[in-house]
Protein backbone atom coordinates (compact mmCIF):
# COMPACT_ATOMS: atom_id res chain seq x y z
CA UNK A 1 112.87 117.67 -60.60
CA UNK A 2 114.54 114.62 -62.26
CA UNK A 3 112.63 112.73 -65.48
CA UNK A 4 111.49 109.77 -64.89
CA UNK A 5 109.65 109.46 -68.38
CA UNK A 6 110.56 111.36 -71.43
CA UNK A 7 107.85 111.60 -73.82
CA UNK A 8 108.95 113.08 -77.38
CA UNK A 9 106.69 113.74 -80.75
CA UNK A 10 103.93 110.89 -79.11
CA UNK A 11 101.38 110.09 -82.10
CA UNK A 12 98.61 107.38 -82.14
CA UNK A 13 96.54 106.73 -84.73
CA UNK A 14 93.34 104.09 -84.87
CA UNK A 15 93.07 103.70 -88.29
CA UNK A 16 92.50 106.94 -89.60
CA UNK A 17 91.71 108.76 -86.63
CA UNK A 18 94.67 110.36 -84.96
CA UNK A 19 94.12 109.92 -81.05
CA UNK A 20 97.71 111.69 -79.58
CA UNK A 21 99.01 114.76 -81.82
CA UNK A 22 102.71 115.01 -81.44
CA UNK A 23 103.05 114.84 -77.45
CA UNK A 24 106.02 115.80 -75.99
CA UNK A 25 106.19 115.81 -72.27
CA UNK A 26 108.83 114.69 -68.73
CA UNK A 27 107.25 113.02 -66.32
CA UNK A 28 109.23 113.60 -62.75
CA UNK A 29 110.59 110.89 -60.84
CA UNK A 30 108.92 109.38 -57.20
CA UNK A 31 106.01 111.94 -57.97
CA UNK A 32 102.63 111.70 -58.77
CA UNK A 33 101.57 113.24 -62.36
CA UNK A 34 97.69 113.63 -63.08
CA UNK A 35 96.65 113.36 -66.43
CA UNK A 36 93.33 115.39 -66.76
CA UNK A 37 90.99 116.50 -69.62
CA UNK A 38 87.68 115.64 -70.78
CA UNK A 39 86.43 111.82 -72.35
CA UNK A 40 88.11 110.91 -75.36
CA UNK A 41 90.82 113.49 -75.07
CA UNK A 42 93.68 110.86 -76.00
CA UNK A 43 94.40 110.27 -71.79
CA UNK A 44 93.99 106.34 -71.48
CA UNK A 45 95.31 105.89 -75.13
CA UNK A 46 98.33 108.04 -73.12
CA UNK A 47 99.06 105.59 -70.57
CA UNK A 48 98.66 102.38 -73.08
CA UNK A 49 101.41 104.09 -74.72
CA UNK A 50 103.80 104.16 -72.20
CA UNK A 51 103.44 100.49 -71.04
CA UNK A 52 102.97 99.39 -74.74
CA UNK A 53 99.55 97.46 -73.82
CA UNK A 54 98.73 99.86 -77.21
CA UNK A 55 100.32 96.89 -79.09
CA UNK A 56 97.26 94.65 -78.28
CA UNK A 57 94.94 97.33 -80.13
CA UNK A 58 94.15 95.89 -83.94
CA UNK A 59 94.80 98.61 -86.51
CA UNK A 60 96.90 101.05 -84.10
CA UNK A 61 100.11 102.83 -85.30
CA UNK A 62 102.13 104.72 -83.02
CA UNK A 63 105.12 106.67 -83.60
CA UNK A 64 107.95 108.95 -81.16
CA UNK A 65 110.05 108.03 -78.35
CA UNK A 66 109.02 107.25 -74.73
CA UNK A 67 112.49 107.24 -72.64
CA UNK A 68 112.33 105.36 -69.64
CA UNK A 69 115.77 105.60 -67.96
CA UNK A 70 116.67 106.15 -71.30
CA UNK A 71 115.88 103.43 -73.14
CA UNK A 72 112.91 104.00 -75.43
CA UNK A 73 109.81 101.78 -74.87
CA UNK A 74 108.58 101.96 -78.56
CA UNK A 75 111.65 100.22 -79.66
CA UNK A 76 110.40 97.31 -81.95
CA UNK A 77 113.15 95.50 -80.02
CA UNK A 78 113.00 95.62 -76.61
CA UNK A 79 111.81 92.91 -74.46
CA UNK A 80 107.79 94.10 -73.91
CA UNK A 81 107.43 91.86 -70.59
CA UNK A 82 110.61 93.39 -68.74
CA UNK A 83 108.67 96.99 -70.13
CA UNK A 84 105.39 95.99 -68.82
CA UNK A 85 107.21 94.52 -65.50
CA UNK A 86 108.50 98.17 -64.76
CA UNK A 87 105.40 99.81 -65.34
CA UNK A 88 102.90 98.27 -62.84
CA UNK A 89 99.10 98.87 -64.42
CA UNK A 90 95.86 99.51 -61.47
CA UNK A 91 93.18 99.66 -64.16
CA UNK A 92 89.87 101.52 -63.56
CA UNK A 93 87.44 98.11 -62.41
CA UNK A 94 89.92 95.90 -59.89
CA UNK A 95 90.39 92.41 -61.88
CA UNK A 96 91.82 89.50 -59.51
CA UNK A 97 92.99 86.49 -60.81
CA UNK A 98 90.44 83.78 -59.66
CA UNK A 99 92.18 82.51 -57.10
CA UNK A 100 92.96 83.13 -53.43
CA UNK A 101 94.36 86.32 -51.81
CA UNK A 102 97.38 84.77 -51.39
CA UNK A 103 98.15 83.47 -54.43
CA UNK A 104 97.07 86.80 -56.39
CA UNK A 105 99.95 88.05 -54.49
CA UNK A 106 102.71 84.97 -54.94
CA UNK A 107 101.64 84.59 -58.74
CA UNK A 108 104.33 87.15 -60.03
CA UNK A 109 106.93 86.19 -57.01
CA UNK A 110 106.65 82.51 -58.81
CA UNK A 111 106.88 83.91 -62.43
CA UNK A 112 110.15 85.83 -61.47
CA UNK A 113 111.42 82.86 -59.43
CA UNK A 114 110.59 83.20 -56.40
CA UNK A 115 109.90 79.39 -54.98
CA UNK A 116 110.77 79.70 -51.30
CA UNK A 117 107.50 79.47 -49.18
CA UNK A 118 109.13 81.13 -46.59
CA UNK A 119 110.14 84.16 -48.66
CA UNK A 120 106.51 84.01 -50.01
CA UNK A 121 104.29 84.16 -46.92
CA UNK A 122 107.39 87.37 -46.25
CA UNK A 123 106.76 88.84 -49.71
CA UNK A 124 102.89 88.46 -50.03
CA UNK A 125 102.80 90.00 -46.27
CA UNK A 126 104.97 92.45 -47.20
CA UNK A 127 102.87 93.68 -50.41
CA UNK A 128 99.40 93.22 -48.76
CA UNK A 129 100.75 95.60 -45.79
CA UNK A 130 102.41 97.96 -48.46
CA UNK A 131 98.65 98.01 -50.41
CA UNK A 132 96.87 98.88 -46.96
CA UNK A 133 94.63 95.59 -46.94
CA UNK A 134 97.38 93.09 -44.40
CA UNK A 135 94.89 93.72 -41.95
CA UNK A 136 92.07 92.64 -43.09
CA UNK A 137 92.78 89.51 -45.18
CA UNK A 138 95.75 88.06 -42.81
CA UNK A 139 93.00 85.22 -41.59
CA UNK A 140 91.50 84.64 -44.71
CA UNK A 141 94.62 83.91 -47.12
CA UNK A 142 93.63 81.06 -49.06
CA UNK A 143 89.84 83.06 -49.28
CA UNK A 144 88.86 83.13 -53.26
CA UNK A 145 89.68 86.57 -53.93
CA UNK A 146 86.44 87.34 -55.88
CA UNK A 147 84.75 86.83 -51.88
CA UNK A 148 86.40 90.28 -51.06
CA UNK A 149 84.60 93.97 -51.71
CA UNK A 150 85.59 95.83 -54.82
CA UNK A 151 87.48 98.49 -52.78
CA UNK A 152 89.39 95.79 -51.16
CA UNK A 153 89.84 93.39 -54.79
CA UNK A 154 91.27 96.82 -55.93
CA UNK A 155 94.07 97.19 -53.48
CA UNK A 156 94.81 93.43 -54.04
CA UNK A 157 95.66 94.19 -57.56
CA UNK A 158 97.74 97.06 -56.32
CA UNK A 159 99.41 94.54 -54.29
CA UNK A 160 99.76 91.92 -56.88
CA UNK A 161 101.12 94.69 -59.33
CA UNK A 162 103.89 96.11 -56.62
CA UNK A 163 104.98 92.33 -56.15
CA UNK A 164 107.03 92.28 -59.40
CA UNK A 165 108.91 94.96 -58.09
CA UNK A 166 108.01 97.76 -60.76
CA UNK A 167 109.52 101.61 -60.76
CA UNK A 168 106.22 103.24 -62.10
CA UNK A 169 102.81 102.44 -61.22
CA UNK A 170 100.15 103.65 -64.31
CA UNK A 171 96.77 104.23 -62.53
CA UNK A 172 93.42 104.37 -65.52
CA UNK A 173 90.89 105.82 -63.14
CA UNK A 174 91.31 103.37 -60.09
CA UNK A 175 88.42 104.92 -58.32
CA UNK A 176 86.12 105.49 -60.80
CA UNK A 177 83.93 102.21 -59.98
CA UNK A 178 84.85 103.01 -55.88
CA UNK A 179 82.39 103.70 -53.26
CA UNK A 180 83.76 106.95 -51.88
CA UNK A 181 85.55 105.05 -48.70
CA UNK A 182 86.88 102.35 -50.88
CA UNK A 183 88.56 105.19 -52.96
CA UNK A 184 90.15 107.12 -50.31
CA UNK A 185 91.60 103.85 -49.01
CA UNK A 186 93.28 103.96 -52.80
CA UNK A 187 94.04 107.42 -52.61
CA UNK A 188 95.99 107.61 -48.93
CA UNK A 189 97.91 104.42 -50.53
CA UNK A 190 99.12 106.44 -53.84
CA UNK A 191 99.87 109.55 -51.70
CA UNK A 192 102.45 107.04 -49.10
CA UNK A 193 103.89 104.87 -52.68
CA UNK A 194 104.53 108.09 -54.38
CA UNK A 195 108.03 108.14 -51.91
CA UNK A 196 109.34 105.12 -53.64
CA UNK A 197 107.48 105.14 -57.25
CA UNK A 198 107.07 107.29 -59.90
CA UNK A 199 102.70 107.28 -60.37
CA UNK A 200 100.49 108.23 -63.53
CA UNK A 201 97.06 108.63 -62.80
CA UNK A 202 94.22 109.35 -65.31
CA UNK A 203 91.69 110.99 -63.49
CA UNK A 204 88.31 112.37 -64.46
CA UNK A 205 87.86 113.72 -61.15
CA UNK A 206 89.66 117.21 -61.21
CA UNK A 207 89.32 117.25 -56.69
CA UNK A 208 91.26 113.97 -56.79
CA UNK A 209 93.81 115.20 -59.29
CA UNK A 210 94.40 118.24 -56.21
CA UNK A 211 94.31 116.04 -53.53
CA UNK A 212 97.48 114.17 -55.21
CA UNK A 213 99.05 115.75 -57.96
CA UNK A 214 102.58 116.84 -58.02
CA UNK A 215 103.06 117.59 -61.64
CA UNK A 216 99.47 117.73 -63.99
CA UNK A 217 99.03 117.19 -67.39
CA UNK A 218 96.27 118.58 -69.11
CA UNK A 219 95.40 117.09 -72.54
CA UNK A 220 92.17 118.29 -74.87
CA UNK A 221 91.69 116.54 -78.34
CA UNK A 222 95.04 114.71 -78.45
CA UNK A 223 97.30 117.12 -77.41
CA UNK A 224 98.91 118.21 -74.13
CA UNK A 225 97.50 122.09 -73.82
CA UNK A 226 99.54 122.78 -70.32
CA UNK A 227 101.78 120.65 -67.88
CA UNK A 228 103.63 122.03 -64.98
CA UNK A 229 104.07 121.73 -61.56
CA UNK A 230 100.03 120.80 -59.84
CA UNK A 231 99.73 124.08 -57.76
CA UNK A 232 100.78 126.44 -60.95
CA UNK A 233 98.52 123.88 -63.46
CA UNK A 234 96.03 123.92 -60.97
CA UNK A 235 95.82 127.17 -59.30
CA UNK A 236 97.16 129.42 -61.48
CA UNK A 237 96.52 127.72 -65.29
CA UNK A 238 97.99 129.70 -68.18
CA UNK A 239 96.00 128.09 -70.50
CA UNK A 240 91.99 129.31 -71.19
CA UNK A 241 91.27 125.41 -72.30
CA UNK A 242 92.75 124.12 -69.50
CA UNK A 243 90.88 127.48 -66.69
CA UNK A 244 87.99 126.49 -68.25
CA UNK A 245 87.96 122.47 -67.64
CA UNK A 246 89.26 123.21 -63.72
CA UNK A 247 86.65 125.98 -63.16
CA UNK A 248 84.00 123.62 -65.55
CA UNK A 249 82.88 127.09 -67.40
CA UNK A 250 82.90 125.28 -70.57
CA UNK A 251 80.17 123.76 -69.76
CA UNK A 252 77.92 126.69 -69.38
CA UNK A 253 79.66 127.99 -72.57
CA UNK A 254 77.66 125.04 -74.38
CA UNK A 255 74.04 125.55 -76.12
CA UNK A 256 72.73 122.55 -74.44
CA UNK A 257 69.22 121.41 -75.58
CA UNK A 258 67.69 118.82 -73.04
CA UNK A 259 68.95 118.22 -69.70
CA UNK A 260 68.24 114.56 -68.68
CA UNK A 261 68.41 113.77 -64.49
CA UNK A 262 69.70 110.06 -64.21
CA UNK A 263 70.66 110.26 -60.42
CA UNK A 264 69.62 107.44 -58.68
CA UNK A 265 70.11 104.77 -60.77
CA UNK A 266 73.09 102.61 -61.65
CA UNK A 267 75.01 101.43 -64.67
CA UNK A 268 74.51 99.58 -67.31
CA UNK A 269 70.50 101.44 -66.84
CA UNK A 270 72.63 105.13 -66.68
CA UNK A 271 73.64 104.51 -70.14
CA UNK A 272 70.66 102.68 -71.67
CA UNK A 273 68.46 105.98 -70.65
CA UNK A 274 70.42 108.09 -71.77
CA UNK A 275 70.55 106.81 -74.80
CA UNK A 276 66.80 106.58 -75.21
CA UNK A 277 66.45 110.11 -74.38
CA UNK A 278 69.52 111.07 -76.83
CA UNK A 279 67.72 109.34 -79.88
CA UNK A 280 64.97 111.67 -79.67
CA UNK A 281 66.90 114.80 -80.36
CA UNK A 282 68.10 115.94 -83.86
CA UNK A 283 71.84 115.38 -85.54
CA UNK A 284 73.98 118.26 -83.75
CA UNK A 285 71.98 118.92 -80.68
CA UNK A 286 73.75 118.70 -77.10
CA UNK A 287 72.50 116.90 -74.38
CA UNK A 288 73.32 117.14 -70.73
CA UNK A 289 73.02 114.19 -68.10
CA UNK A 290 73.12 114.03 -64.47
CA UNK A 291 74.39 110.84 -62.90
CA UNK A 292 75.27 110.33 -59.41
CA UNK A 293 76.91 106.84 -60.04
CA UNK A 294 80.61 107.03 -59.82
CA UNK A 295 80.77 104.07 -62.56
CA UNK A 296 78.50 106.14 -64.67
CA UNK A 297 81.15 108.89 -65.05
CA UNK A 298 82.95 106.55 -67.21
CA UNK A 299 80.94 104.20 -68.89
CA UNK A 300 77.84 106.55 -70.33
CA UNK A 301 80.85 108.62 -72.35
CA UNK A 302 82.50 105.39 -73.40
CA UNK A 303 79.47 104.12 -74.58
CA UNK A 304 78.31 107.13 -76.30
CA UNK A 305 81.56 107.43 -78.09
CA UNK A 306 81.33 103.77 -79.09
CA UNK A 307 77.93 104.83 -80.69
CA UNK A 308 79.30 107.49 -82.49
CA UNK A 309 78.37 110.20 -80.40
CA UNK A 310 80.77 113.10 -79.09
CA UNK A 311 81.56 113.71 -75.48
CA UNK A 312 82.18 117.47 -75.12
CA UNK A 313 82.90 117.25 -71.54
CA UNK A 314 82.95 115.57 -68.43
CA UNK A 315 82.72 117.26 -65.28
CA UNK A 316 81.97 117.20 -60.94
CA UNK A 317 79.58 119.50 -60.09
CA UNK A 318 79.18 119.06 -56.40
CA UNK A 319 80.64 116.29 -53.90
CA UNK A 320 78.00 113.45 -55.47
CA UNK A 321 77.14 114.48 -58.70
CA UNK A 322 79.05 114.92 -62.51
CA UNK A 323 77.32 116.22 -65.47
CA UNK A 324 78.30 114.35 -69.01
CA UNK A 325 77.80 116.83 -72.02
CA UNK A 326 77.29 114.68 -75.31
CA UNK A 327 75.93 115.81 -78.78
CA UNK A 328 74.45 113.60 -81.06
């Protein structure tokens, strides 16, 4: 296995609060490492790291070494655009440029100098084939890309991203805000770019982290708890933290005090019930919601956390459904 990304004594502080704890981990080359744990374990914070998009953050310090072909990202020095043009970034809702297909594509090619129409209509081709969406968008170029489906605006951006030619592609829940054929359109794309580039994908969804993981990271309260190769992570975990997020016993391990069924509806109305029916319990209790919206997965626990509240997990229970843990 060769290292693609060496990550030494990783620490990230927002203000006070220290998000990463002294992570230290090798990310293989041309493989595809899952980063897994429960919400507000330190995983996205993680992957802002590596591409320094941390640095936008007001109030963040960050200190260790991230080696990327040797050269370390966090160098106060370095060149941050030729850093974030190596790490390509598919972030977790798909956000096209508002303009056509085609020229979401061409609008890196240009940056990096690339004039020649005939080497764009090649390129853009090229990428749009590459991202799995040639097919259908080659008679609707110069469409607005906002007119396409969110499964299909998300491979766009993965298109648009692989354009600039990057070695790594960072992946922040890609699917989370997917309908379920929209994500395994994503998911069949990572498994075939995972010959050529070296992929980091957050995940909440511990089945997707087995259908393509090579190498897993498992992370709980800042720090990394296990890593290794997926099938040993995964199958065979050494760790009790990380056996009890795969097999989700922690959740049964958890007093909770109200159980609140919010399947059927959709976000933002996931979150705004669920926080009705949180401020009736008392400082310290646990509540336990049942959502069915892929979106809601994310954005309940993000917005409970903005509110001061603590995720304790976050976890699938069947093929449709997750149950969020939060206490108040």
């Amino acid at each position: 296995m060769k290292t693609h990304i060496n990550v030494q004594n990783l620490n990230a502080f927002y203000g006070e609060h220290q998000a990463l704890r002294n992570i230290s981990v090798e990310i293989p080359e041309k493989q595809i490492t899952a980063i897994i744990g429960p919400s507000g374990c330190g995983k996205s914070t993680f992957l802002k790291c590596l591409n320094r998009l941390i640095d936008l953050t007001e109030g963040v310090r960050v200190s260790g070494k991230i080696l990327v072909d040797g050269t370390d990202v966090l160098d106060r020095g370095i060149e941050i655009t030729e850093v974030r043009r190596k790490m390509g970034l598919l972030p977790q809702r798909p956000n096209p440029l508002p303009m056509s297909i085609y020229d979401n594509v061409a609008y890196g090619l240009r940056i990096h100098g690339t004039r020649d129409r005939k080497a764009l209509n090649e390129k853009v081709e090229h990428y749009l084939k590459i991202a799995g969406l040639w097919d259908e968008v080659k008679d609707r170029l110069r469409s607005p890309a906002a007119k396409l489906s969110i499964g299909q605006q998300q491979r766009l951006c993965l298109a648009r991203g692989l354009a600039v030619e990057p070695e790594i592609i960072l992946c922040d829940e890609p699917t989370s805000a997917l309908d379920p054929l929209s994500s395994q359109h994503i998911e069949q794309q990572l498994l075939k770019l995972s010959e050529r580039y070296t992929i980091v994908i957050v995940t909440h969804n511990i089945h997707q982290a087995m259908r393509l993981a090579d190498y897993v990271v498992h992370f709980y309260l800042g720090e990394v708890v296990e890593h290794g190769e997926a099938s040993e992570v995964l199958e065979n975990p050494k760790d009790e933290r990380t056996r009890a997020y795969i097999n989700g016993t922690f959740l049964t391990q958890i007093k909770i005090d109200t159980e609140v069924n919010l399947k059927g509806n959709k976000c933002p109305f996931n979150f705004v019930y669920a926080k009705q029916a949180l401020h009736n319990l008392e400082p310290g209790k646990v509540m336990r919601v049942i959502v069915d919206d892929p979106m809601a997965v994310t954005e309940v626990p993000r917005g409970m956390e903005a509110d001061g509240h603590k995720v304790l997990n976050v976890k699938q229970i069947n093929s449709t459904d997750w149950a969020i843990v939060i206490q108040k």
